[in-house]
C-alpha atoms as a PDB file:
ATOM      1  CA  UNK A   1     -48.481 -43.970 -44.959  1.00  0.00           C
ATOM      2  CA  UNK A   2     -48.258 -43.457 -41.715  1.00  0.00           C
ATOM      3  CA  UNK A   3     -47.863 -47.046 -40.544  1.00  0.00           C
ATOM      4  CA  UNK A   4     -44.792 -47.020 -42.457  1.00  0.00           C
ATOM      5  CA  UNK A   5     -43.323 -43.658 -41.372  1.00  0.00           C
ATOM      6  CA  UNK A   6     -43.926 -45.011 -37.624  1.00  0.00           C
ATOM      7  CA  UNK A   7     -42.207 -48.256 -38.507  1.00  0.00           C
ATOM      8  CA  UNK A   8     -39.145 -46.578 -39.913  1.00  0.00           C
ATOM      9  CA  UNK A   9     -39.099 -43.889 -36.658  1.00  0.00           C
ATOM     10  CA  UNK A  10     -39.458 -46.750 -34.439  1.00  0.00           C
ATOM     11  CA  UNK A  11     -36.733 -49.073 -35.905  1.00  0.00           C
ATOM     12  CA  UNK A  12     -34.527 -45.931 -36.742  1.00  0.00           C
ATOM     13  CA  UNK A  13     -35.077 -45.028 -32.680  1.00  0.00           C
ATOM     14  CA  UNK A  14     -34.043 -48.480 -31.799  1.00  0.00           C
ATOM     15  CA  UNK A  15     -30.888 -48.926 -33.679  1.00  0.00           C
ATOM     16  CA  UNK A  16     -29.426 -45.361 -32.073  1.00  0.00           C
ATOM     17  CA  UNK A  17     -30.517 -46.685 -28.514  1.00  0.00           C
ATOM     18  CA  UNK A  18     -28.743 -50.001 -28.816  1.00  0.00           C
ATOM     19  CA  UNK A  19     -25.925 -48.346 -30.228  1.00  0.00           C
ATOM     20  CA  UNK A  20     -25.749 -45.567 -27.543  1.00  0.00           C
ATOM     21  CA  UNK A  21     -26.410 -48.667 -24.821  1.00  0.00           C
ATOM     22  CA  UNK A  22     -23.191 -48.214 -23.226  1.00  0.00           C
ATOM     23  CA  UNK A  23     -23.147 -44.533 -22.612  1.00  0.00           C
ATOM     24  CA  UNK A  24     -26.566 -44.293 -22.216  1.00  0.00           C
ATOM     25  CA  UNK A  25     -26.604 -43.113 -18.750  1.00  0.00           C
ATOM     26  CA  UNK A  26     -23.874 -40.373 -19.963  1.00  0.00           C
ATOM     27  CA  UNK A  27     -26.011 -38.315 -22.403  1.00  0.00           C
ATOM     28  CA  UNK A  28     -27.739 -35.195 -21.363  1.00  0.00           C
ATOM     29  CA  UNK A  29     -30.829 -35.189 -20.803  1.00  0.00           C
ATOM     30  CA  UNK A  30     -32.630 -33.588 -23.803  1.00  0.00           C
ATOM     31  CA  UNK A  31     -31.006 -36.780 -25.911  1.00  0.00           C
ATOM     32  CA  UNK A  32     -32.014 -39.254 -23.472  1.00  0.00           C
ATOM     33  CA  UNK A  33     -35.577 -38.178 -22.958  1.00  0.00           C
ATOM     34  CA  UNK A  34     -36.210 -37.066 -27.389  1.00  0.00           C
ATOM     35  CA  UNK A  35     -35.095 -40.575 -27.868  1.00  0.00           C
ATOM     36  CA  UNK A  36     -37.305 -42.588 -25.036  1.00  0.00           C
ATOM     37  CA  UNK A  37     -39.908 -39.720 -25.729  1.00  0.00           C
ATOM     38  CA  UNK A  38     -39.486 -40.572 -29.850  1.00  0.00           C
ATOM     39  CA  UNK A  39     -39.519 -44.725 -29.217  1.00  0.00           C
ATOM     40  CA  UNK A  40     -42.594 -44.145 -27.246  1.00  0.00           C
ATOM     41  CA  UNK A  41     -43.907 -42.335 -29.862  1.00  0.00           C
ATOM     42  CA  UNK A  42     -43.614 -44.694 -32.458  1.00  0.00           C
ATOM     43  CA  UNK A  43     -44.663 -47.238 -31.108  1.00  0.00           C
ATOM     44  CA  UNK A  44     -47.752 -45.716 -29.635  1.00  0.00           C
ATOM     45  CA  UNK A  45     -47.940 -44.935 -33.046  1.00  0.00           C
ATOM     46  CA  UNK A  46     -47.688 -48.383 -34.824  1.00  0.00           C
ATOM     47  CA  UNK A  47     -50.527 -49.508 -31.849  1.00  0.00           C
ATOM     48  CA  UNK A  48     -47.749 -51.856 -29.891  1.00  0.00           C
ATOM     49  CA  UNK A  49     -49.168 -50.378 -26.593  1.00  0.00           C
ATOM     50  CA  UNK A  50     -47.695 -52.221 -24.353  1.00  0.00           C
ATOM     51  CA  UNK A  51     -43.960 -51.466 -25.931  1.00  0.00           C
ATOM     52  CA  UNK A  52     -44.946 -47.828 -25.956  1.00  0.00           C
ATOM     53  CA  UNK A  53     -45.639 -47.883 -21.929  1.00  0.00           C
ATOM     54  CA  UNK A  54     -42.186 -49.803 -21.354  1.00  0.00           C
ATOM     55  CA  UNK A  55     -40.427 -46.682 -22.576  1.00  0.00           C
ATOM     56  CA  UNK A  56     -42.896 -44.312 -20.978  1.00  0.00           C
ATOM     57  CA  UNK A  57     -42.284 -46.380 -17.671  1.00  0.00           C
ATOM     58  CA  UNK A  58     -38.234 -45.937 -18.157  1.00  0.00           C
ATOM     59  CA  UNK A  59     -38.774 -41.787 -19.408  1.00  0.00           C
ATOM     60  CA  UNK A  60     -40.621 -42.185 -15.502  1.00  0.00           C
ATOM     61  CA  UNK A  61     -37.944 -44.160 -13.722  1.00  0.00           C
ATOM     62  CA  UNK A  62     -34.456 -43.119 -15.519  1.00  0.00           C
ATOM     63  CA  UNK A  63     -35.710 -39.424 -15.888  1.00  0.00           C
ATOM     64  CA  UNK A  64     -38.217 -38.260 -13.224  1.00  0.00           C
ATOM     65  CA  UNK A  65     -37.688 -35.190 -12.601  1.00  0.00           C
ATOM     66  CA  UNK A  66     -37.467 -33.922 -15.312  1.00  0.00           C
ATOM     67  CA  UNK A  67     -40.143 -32.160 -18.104  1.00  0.00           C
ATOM     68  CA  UNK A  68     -39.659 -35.927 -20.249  1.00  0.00           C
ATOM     69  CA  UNK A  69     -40.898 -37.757 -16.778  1.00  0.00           C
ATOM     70  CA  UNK A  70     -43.200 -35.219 -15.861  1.00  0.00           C
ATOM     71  CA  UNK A  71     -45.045 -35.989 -19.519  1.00  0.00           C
ATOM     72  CA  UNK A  72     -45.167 -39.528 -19.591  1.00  0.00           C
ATOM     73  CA  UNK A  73     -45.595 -39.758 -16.308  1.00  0.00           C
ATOM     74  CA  UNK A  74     -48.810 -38.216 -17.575  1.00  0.00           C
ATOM     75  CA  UNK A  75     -49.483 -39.895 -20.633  1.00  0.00           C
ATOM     76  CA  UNK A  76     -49.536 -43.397 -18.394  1.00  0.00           C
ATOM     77  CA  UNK A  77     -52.411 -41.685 -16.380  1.00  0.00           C
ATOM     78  CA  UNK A  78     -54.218 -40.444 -19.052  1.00  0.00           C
ATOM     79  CA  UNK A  79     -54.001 -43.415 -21.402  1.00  0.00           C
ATOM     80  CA  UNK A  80     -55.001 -41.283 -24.424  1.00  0.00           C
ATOM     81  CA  UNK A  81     -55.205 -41.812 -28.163  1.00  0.00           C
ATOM     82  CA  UNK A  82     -52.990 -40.331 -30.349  1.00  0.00           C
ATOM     83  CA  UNK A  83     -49.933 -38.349 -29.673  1.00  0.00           C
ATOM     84  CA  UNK A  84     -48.319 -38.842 -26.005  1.00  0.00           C
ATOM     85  CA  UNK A  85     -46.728 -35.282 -25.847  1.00  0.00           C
ATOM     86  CA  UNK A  86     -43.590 -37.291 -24.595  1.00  0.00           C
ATOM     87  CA  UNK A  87     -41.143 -35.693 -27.634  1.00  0.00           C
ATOM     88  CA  UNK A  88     -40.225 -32.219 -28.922  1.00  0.00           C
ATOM     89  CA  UNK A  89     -39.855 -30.866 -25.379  1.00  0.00           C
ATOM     90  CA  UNK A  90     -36.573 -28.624 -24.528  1.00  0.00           C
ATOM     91  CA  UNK A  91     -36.086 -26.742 -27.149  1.00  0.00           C
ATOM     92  CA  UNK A  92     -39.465 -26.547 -28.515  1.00  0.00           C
ATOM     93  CA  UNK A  93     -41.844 -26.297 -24.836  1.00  0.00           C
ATOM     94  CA  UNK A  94     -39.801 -24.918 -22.814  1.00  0.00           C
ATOM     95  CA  UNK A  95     -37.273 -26.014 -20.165  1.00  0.00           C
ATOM     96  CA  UNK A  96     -36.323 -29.916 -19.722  1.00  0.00           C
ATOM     97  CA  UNK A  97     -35.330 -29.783 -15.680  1.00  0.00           C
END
């Protein structure tokens, strides 16, 4: 079950970031970094490590200072299992600066 819930996060994710391609660079930051943070996720999620560290690299280069670099900056270092603690942050940890 949750192979498929991952696969529908994951494709749902990539559809809005194609779609927001062009004014990517526009959003704030809490909407750029939930939906790197979220494709990350997924696919971290569905095992596709290597995709998952692509957007963990970008959260690092397009966002650094931020909370969303700051955690996957860690999550490359740490090369854990499981959740990446790369989504959910802002509203629900605390401060995204």
């Amino acid at each position: 079950m949750a192979k498929k819930d991952f696969q529908l996060a994951a494709n749902d994710y990539e559809k809005i970031l194609r779609l927001q391609a062009p004014s990517f660079l526009n959003l704030p930051v809490h909407a750029r970094g939930e939906l790197l943070g979220g494709l990350a996720e997924a696919w971290n999620g569905l095992g596709d490590i290597e995709k998952s560290r692509g957007y963990l690299k970008r959260m690092t280069e397009e966002l650094p200072d931020t909370a969303y670099g700051r955690r996957a900056k860690e999550a490359i270092a740490s090369a854990k299992s499981g959740a990446l603690g790369t989504a959910c942050l802002g509203c629900h940890v605390g401060s995204v600066k």
